[in-house]
C-alpha atoms as a PDB file:
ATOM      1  CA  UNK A   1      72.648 -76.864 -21.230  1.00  0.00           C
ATOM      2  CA  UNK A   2      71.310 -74.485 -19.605  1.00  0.00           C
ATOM      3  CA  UNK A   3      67.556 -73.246 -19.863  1.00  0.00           C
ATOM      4  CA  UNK A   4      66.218 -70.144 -19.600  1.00  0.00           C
ATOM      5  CA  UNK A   5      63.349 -69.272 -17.126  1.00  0.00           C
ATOM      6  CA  UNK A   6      60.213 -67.938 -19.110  1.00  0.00           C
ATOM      7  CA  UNK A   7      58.344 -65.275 -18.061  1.00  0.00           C
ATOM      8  CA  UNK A   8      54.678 -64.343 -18.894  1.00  0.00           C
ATOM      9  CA  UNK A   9      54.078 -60.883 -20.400  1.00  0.00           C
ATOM     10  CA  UNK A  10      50.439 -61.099 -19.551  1.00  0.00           C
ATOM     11  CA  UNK A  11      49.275 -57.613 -17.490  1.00  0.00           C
ATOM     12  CA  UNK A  12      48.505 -57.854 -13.850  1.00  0.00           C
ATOM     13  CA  UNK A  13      44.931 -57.702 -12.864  1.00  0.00           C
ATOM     14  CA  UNK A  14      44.304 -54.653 -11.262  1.00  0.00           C
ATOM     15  CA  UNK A  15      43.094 -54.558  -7.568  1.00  0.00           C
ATOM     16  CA  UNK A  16      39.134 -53.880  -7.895  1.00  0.00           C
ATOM     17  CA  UNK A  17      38.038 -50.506  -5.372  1.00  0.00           C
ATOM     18  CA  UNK A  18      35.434 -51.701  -2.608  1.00  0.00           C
ATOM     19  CA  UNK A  19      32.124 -51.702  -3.872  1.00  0.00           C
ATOM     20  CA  UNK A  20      29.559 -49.292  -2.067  1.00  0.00           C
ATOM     21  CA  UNK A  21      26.828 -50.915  -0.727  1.00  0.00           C
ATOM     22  CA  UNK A  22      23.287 -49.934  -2.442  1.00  0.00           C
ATOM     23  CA  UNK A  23      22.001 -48.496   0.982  1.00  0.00           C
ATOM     24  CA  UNK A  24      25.013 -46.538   1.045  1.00  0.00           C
ATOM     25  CA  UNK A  25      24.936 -45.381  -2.514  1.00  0.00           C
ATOM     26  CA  UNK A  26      21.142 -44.576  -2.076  1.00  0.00           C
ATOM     27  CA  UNK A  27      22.676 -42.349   1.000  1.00  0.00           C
ATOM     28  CA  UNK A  28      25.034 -40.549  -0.208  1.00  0.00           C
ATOM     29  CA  UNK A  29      22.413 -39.879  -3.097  1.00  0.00           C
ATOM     30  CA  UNK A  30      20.416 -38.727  -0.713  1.00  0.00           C
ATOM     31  CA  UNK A  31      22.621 -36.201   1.041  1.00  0.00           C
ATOM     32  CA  UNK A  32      23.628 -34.689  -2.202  1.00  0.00           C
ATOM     33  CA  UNK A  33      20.174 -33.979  -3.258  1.00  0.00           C
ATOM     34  CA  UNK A  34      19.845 -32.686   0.174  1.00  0.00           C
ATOM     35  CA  UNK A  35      23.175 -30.258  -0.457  1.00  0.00           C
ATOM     36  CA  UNK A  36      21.657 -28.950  -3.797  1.00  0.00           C
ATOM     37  CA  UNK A  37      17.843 -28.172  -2.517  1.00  0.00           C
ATOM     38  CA  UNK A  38      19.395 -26.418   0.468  1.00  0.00           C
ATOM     39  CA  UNK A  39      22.255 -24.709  -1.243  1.00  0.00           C
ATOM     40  CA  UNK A  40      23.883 -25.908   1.978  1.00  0.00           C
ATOM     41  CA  UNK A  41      28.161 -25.844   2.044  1.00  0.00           C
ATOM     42  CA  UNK A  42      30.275 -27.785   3.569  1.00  0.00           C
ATOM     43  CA  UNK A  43      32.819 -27.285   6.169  1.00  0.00           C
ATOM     44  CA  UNK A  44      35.318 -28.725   8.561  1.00  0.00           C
ATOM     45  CA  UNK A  45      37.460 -27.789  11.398  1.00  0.00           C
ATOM     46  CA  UNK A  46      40.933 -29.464  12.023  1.00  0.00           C
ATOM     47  CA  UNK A  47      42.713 -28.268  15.074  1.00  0.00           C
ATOM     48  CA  UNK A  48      45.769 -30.035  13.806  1.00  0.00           C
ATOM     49  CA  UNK A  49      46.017 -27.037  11.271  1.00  0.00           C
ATOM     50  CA  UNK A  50      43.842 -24.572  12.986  1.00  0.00           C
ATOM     51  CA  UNK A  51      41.837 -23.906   9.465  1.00  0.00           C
ATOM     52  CA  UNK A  52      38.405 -24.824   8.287  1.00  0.00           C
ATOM     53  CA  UNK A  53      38.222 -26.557   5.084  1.00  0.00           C
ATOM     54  CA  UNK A  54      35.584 -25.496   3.205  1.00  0.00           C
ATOM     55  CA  UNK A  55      33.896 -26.072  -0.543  1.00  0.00           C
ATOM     56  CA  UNK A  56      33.011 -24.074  -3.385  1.00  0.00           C
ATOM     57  CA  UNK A  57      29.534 -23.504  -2.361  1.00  0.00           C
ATOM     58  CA  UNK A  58      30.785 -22.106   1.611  1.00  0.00           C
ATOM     59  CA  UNK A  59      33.502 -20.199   0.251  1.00  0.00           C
ATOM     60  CA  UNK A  60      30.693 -18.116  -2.060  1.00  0.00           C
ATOM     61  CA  UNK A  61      28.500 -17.899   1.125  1.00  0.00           C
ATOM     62  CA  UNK A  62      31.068 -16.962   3.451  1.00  0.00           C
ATOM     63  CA  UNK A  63      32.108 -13.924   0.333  1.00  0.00           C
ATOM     64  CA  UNK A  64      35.772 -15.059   0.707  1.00  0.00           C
ATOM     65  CA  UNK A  65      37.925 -12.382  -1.816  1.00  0.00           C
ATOM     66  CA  UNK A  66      40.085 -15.566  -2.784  1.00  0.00           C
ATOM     67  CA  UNK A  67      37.351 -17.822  -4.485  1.00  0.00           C
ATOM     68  CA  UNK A  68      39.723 -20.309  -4.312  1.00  0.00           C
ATOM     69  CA  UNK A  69      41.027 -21.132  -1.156  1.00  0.00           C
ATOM     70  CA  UNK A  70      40.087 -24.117   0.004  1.00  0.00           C
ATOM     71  CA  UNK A  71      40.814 -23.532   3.875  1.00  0.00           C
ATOM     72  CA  UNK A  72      40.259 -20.566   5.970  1.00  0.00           C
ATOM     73  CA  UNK A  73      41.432 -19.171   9.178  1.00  0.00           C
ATOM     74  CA  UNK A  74      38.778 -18.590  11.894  1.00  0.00           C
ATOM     75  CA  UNK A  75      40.200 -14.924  12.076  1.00  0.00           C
ATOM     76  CA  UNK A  76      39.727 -14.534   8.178  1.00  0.00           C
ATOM     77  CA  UNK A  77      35.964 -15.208   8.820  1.00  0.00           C
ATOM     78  CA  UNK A  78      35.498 -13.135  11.623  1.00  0.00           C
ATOM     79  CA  UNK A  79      36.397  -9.691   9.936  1.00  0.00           C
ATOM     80  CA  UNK A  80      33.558 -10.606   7.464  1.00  0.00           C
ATOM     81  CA  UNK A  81      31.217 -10.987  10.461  1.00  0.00           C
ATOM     82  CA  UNK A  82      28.806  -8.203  11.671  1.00  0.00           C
ATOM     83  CA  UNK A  83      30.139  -6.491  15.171  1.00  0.00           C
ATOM     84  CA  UNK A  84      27.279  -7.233  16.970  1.00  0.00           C
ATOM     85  CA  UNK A  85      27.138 -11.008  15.872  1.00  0.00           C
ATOM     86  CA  UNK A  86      30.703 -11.264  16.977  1.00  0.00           C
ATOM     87  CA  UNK A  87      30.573 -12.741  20.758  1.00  0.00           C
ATOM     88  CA  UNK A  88      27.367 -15.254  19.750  1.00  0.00           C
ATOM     89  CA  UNK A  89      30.164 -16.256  17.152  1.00  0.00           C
ATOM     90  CA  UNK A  90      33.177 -16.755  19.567  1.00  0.00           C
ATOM     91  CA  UNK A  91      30.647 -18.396  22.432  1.00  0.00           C
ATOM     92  CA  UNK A  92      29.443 -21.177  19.828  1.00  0.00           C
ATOM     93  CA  UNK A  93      33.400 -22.236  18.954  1.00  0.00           C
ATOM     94  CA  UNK A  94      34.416 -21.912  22.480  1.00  0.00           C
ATOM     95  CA  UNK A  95      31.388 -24.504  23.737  1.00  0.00           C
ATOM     96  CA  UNK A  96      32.259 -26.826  20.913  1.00  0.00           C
ATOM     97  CA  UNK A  97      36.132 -26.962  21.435  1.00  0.00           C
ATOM     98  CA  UNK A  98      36.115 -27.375  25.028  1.00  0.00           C
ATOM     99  CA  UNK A  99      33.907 -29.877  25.235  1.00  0.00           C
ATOM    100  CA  UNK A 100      30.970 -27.909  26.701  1.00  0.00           C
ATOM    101  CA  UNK A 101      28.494 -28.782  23.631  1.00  0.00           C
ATOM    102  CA  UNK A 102      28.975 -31.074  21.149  1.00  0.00           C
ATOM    103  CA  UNK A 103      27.144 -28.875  18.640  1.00  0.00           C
ATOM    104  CA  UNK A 104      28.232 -25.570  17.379  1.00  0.00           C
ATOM    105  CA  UNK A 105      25.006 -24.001  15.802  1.00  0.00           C
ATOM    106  CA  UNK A 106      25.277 -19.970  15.267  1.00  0.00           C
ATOM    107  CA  UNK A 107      22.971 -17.506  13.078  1.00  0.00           C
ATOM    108  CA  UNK A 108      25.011 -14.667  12.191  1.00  0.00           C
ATOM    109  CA  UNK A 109      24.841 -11.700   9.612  1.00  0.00           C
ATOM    110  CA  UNK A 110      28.090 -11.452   7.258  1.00  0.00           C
ATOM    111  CA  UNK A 111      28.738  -8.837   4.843  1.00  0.00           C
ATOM    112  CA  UNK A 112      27.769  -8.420   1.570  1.00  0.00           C
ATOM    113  CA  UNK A 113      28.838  -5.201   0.284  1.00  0.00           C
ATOM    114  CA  UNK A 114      29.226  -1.751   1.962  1.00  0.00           C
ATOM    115  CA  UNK A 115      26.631  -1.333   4.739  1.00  0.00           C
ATOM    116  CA  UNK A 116      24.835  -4.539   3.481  1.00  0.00           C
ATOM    117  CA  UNK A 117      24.597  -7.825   5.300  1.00  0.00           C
ATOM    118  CA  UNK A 118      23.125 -11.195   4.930  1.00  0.00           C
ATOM    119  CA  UNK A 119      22.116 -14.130   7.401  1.00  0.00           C
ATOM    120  CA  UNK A 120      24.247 -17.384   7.677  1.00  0.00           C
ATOM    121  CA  UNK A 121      23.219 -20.307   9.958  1.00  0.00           C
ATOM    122  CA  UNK A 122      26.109 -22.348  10.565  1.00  0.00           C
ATOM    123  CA  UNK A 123      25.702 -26.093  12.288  1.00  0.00           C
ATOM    124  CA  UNK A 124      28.257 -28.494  12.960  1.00  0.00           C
ATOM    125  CA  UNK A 125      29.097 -31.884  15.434  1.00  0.00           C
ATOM    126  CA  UNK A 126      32.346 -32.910  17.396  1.00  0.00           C
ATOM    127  CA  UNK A 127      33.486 -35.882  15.801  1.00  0.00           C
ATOM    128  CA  UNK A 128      36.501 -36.585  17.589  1.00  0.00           C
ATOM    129  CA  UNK A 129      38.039 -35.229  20.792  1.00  0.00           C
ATOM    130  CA  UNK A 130      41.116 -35.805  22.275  1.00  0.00           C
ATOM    131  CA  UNK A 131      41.973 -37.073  25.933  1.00  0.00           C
ATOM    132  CA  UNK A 132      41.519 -33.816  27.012  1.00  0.00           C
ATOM    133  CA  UNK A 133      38.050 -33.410  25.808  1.00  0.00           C
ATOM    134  CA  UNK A 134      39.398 -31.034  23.428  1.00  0.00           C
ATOM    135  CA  UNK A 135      37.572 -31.145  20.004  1.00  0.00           C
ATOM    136  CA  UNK A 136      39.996 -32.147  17.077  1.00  0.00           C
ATOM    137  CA  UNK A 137      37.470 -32.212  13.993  1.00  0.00           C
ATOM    138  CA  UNK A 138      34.169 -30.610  13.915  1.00  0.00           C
ATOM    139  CA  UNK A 139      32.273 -30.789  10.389  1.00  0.00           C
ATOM    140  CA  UNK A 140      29.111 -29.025   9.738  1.00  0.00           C
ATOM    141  CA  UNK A 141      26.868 -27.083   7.175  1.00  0.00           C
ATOM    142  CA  UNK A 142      26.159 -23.399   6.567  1.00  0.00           C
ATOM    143  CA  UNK A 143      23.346 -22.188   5.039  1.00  0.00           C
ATOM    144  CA  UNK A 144      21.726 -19.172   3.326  1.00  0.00           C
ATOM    145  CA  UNK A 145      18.799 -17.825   5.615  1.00  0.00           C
ATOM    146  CA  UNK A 146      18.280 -14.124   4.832  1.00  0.00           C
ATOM    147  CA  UNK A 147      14.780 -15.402   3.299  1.00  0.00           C
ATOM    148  CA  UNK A 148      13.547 -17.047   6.548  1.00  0.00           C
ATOM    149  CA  UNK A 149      14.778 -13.988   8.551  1.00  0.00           C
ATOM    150  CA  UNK A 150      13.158 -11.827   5.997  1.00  0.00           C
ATOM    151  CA  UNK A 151       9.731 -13.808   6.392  1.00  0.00           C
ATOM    152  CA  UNK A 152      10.148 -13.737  10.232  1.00  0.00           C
ATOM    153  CA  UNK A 153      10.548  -9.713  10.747  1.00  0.00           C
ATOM    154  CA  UNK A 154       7.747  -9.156   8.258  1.00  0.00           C
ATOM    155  CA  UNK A 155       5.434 -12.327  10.648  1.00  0.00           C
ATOM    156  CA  UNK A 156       6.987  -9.738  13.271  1.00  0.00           C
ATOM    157  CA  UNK A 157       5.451  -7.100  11.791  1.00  0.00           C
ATOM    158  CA  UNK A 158       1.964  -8.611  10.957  1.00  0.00           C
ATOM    159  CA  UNK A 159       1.543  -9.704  14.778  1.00  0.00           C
ATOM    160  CA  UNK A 160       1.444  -6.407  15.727  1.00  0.00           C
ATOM    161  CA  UNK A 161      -0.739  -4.607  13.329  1.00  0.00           C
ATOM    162  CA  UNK A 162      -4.488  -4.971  12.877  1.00  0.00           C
ATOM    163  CA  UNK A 163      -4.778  -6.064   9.064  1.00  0.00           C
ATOM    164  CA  UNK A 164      -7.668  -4.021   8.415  1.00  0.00           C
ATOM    165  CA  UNK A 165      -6.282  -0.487   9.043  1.00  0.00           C
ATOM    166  CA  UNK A 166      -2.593  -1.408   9.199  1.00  0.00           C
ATOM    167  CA  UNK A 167      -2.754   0.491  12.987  1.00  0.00           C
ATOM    168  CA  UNK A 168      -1.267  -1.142  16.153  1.00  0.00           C
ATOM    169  CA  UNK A 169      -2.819  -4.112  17.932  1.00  0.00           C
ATOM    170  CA  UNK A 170      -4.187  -4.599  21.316  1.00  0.00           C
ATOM    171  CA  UNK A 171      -0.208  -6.904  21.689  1.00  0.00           C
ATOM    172  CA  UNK A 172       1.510  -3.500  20.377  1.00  0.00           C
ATOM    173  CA  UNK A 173      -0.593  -1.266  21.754  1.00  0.00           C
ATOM    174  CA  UNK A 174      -0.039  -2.957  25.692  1.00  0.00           C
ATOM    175  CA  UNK A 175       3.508  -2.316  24.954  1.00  0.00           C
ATOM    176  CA  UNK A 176       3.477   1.146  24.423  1.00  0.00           C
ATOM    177  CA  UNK A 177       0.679   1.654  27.045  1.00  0.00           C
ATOM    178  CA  UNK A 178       3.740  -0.173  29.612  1.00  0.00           C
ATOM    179  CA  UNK A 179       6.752   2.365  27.945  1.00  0.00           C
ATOM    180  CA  UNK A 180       4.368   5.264  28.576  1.00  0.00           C
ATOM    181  CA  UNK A 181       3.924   4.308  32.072  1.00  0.00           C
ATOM    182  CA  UNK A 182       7.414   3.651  32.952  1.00  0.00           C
ATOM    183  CA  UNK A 183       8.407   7.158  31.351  1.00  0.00           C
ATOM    184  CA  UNK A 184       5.841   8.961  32.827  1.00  0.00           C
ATOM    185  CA  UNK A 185       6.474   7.786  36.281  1.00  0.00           C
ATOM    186  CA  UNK A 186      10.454   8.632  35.540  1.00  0.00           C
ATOM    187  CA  UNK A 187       9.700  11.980  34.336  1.00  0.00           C
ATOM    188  CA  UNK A 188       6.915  12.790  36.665  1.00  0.00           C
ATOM    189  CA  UNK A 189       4.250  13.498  33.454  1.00  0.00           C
ATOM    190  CA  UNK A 190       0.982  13.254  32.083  1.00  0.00           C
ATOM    191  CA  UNK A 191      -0.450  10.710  29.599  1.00  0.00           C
ATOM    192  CA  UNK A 192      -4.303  10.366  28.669  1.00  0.00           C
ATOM    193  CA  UNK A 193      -5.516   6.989  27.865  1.00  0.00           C
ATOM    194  CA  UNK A 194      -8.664   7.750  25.462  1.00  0.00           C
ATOM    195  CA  UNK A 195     -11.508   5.257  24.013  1.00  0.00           C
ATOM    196  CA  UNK A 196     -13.306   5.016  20.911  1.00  0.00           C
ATOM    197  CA  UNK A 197     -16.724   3.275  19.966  1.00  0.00           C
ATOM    198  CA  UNK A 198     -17.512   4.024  16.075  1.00  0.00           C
ATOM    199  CA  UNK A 199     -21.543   4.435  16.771  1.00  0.00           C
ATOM    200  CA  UNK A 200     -23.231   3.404  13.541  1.00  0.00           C
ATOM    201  CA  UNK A 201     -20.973   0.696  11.642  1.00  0.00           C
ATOM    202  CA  UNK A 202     -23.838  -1.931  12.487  1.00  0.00           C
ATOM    203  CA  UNK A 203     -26.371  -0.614  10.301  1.00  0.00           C
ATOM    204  CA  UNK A 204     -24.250   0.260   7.392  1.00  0.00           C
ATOM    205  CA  UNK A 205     -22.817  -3.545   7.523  1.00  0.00           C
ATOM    206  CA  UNK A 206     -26.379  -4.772   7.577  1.00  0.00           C
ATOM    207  CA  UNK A 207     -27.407  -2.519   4.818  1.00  0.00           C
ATOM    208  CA  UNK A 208     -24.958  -2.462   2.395  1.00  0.00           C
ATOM    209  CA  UNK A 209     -22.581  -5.007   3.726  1.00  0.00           C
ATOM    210  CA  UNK A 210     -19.341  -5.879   5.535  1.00  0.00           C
ATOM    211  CA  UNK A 211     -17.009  -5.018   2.291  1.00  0.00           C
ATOM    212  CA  UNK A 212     -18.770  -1.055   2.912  1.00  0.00           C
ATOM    213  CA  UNK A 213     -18.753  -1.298   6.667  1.00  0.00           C
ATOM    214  CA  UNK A 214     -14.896  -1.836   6.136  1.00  0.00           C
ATOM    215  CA  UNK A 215     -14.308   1.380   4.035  1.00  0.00           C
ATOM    216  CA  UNK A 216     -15.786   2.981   7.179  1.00  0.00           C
ATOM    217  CA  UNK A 217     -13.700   1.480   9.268  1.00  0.00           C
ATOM    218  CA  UNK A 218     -10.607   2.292   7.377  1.00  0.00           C
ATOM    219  CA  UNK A 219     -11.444   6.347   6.540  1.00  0.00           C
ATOM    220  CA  UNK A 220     -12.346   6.730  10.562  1.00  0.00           C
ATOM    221  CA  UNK A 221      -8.804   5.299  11.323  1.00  0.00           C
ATOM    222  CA  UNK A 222      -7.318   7.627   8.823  1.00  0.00           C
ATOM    223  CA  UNK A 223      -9.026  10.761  10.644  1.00  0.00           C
ATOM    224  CA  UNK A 224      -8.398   9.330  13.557  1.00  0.00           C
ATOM    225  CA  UNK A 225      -4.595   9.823  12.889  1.00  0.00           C
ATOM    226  CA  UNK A 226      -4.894  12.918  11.130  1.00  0.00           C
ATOM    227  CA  UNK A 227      -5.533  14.115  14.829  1.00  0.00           C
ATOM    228  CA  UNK A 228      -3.264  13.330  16.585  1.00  0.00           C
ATOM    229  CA  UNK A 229       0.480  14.130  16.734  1.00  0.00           C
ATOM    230  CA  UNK A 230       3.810  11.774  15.599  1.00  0.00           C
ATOM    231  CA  UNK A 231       3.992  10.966  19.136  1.00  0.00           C
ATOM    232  CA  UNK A 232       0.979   9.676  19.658  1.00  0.00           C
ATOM    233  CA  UNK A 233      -0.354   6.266  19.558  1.00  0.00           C
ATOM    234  CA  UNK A 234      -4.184   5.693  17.575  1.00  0.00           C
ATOM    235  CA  UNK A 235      -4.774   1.346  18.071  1.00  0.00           C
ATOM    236  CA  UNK A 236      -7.279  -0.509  16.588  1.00  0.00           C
ATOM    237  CA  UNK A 237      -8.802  -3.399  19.616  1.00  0.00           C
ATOM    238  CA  UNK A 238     -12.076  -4.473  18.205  1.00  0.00           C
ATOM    239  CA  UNK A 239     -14.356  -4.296  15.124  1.00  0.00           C
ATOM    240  CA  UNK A 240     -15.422  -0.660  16.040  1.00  0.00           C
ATOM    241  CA  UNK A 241     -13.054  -0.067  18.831  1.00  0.00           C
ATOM    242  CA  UNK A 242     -10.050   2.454  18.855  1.00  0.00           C
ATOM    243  CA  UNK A 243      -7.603   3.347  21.546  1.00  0.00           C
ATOM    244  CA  UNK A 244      -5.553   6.238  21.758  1.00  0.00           C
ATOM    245  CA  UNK A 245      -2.556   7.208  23.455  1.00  0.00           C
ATOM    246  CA  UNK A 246      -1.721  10.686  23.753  1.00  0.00           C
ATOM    247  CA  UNK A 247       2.047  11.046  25.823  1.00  0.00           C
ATOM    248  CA  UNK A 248       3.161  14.550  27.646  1.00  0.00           C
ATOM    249  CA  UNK A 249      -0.015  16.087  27.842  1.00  0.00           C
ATOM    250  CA  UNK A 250      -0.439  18.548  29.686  1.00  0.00           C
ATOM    251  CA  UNK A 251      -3.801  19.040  31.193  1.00  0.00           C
ATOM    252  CA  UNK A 252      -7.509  17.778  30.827  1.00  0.00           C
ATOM    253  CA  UNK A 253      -8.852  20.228  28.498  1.00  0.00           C
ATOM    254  CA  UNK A 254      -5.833  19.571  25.795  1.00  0.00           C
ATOM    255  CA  UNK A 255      -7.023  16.333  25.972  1.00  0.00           C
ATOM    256  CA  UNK A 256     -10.432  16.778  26.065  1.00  0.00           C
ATOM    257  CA  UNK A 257      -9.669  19.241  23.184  1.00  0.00           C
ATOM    258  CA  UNK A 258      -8.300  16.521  21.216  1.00  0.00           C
ATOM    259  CA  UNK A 259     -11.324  14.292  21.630  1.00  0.00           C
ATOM    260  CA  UNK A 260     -13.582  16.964  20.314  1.00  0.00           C
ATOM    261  CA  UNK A 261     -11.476  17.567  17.133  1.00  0.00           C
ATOM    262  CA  UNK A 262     -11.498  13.364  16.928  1.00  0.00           C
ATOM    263  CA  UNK A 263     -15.488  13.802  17.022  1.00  0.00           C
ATOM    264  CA  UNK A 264     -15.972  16.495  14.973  1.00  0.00           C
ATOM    265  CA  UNK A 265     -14.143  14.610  12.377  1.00  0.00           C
ATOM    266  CA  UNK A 266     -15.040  11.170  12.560  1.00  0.00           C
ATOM    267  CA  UNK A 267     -18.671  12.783  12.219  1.00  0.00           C
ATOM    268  CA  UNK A 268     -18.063  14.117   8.645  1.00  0.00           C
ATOM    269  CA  UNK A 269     -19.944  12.405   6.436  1.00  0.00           C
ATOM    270  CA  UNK A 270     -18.593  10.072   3.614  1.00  0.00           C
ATOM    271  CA  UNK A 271     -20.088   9.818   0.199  1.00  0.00           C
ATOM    272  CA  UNK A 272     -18.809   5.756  -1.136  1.00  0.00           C
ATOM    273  CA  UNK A 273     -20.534   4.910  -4.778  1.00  0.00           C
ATOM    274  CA  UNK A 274     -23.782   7.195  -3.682  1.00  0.00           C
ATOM    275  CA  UNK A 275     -24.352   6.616  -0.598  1.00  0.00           C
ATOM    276  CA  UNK A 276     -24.706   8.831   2.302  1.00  0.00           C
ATOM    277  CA  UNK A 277     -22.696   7.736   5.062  1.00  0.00           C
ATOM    278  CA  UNK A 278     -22.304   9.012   8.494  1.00  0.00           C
ATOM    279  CA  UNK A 279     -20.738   7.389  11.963  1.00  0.00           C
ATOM    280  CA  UNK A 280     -20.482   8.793  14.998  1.00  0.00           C
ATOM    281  CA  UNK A 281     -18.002   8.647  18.351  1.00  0.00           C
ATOM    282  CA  UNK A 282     -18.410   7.991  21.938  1.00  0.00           C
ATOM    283  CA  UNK A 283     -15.604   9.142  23.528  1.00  0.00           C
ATOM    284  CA  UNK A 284     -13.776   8.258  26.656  1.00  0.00           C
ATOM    285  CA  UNK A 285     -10.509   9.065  28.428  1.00  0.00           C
ATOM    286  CA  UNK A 286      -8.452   8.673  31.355  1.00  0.00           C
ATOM    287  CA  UNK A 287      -5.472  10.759  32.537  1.00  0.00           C
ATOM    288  CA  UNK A 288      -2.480   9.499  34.307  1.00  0.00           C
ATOM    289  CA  UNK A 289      -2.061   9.829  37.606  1.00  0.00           C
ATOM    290  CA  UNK A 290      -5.614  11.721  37.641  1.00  0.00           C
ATOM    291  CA  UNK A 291      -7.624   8.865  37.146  1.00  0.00           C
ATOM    292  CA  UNK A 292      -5.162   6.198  38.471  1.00  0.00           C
ATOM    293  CA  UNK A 293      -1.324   5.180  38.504  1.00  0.00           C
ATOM    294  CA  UNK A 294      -1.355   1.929  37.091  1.00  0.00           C
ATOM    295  CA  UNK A 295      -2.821   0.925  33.440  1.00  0.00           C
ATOM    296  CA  UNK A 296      -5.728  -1.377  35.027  1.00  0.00           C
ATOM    297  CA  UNK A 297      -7.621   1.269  36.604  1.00  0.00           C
ATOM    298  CA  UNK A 298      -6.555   4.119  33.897  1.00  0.00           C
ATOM    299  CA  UNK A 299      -7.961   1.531  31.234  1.00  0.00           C
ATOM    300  CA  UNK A 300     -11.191   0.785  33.683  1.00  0.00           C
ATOM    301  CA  UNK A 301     -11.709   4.292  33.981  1.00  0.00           C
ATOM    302  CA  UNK A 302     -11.811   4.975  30.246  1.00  0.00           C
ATOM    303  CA  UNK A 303     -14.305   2.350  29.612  1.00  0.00           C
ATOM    304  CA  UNK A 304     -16.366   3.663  32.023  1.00  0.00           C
ATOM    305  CA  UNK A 305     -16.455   7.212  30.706  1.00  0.00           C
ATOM    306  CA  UNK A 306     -16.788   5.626  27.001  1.00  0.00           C
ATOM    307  CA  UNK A 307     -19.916   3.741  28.020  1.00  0.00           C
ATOM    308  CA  UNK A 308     -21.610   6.640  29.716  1.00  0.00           C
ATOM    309  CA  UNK A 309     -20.969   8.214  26.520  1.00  0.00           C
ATOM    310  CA  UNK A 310     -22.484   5.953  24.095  1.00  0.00           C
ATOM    311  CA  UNK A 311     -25.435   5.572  27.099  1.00  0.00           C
ATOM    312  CA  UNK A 312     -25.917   9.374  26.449  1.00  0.00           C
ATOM    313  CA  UNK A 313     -26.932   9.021  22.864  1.00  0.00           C
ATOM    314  CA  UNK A 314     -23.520   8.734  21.611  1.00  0.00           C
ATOM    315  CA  UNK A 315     -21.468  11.171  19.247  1.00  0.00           C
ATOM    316  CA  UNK A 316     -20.078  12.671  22.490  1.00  0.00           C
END
């Protein structure tokens, strides 16, 4: 008799996936909260396939017209890049896929519309290179930055300008004082260097205060500029101290011309919530190469003649 072989119909158990670790699950937690704060994407390069792979969020930042792809040729990316960000571009891959770096970190502006761009910082790591030294995968993060490069022209901005009357610094002012030079030297011309002490700012501080010595301040920097030309340079470099730079003049008395006007209307009085208020000028300038050919002496010379000035009684 023969006996038939019974089988069990009861399902196979299926094979469990490896459990992550807590440290690792707290990790990748990590990274992923990391990801989202920074509204950082995600990238790879295979040289196998010569395309970076790339997720939603670097697709949106890169402005790809096919919001789905989910690799993209080097060359695709580079006609979205700005002309001048171009080489900086090509130098950071080159380093990182010959084995010269093991980083590729790039800023770069991309487009954004006609005639509008936006900043991109883009940071990766070789992770694996071949005998050659030749990098096969590179992975990295780009990022959105046009805030930070925003905050860091306007920081620009600020270093250069005295915050009370929004004029030039004694750091922008040395700069044009060194471009006025240079030119004047190539061009064989005249420049005047001229010095301004507001006589009279003490008292009105003392008196009424430093909120109404400020107003002062600010209205003799605004006639200040009203004499002078588009050319020229009017610097704030102390609490009561101005410097001028007046480029392609031609003789002494235009510039001695200009100080007088400067006088004359820094002198006008000012009428601020009933008072009576009145500053005066003491003036003093130095001509290039007159009274010297480098900026040490023309700026020694100034201060000189400004000092006998205010010596004098002032308002002169």
């Amino acid at each position: 008799m023969t006996h038939a072989r019974r089988i069990s119909a009861s399902p196979r158990t299926p094979v469990a996936a490896p459990a992550i670790e807590p440290d690792a699950q707290a990790e990748l937690l990590r990274l992923r909260n990391a990801l989202a704060c920074t509204q950082a994407g995600l990238w790879d390069w295979l040289t196998a396939s010569q395309l970076l792979q790339v997720d939603e969020r670097t697709r949106a930042l890169i402005g790809l017209a096919d919001t789905s792809a989910g690799s993209v040729s080097l060359a695709a990316v580079e006609l979205l890049l700005h002309p001048q960000d171009l080489d900086g571009w090509r130098t950071a891959w080159r380093q990182a896929l010959s084995g010269a770096s093991d980083q590729m970190d790039c800023e770069v502006r991309m487009a954004r519309g006609a005639g509008r761009w936006g900043w991109l910082s883009w940071r990766g790591r070789v992770l694996a290179r071949d005998v050659h030294g030749q990098a096969e995968t590179v992975a990295g993060v780009v990022m959105d930055i046009e805030a930070l490069k925003q905050a860091e022209s306007q920081l620009g901005v600020m270093a250069q300008r005295d915050p009370l009357t929004d004029l030039p610094n004694r750091a922008l002012l040395a700069d044009r004082l060194s471009h006025a030079l240079a030119s004047a030297r190539r061009n064989r011309s005249a420049f005047v260097v001229m010095e301004v002490l507001l006589e009279g700012v003490s008292p009105i501080n003392e008196a009424l205060g430093f909120e109404m010595g400020k107003h002062v301040i600010r209205q003799a920097a605004r006639r200040m500029a009203t004499c002078t030309r588009a050319s020229d340079s009017v610097a704030r470099t102390g609490n009561d101290e101005f410097v001028l730079l007046l480029e392609n003049v031609e003789d002494t008395d235009d510039a001695l011309a200009v100080a007088d006007k400067l006088r004359h209307h820094i002198n006008e009085p000012l009428v601020v919530d009933g008072h009576w208020l009145q500053v005066s000028a003491s003036i003093g300038l130095a001509m290039y190469p007159a009274h010297g050919d480098d900026l040490a002496q023309l700026q020694a010379h100034a201060t000189q003649a400004r000092q006998d000035a205010s010596r004098a009684g002032g308002d002169r």
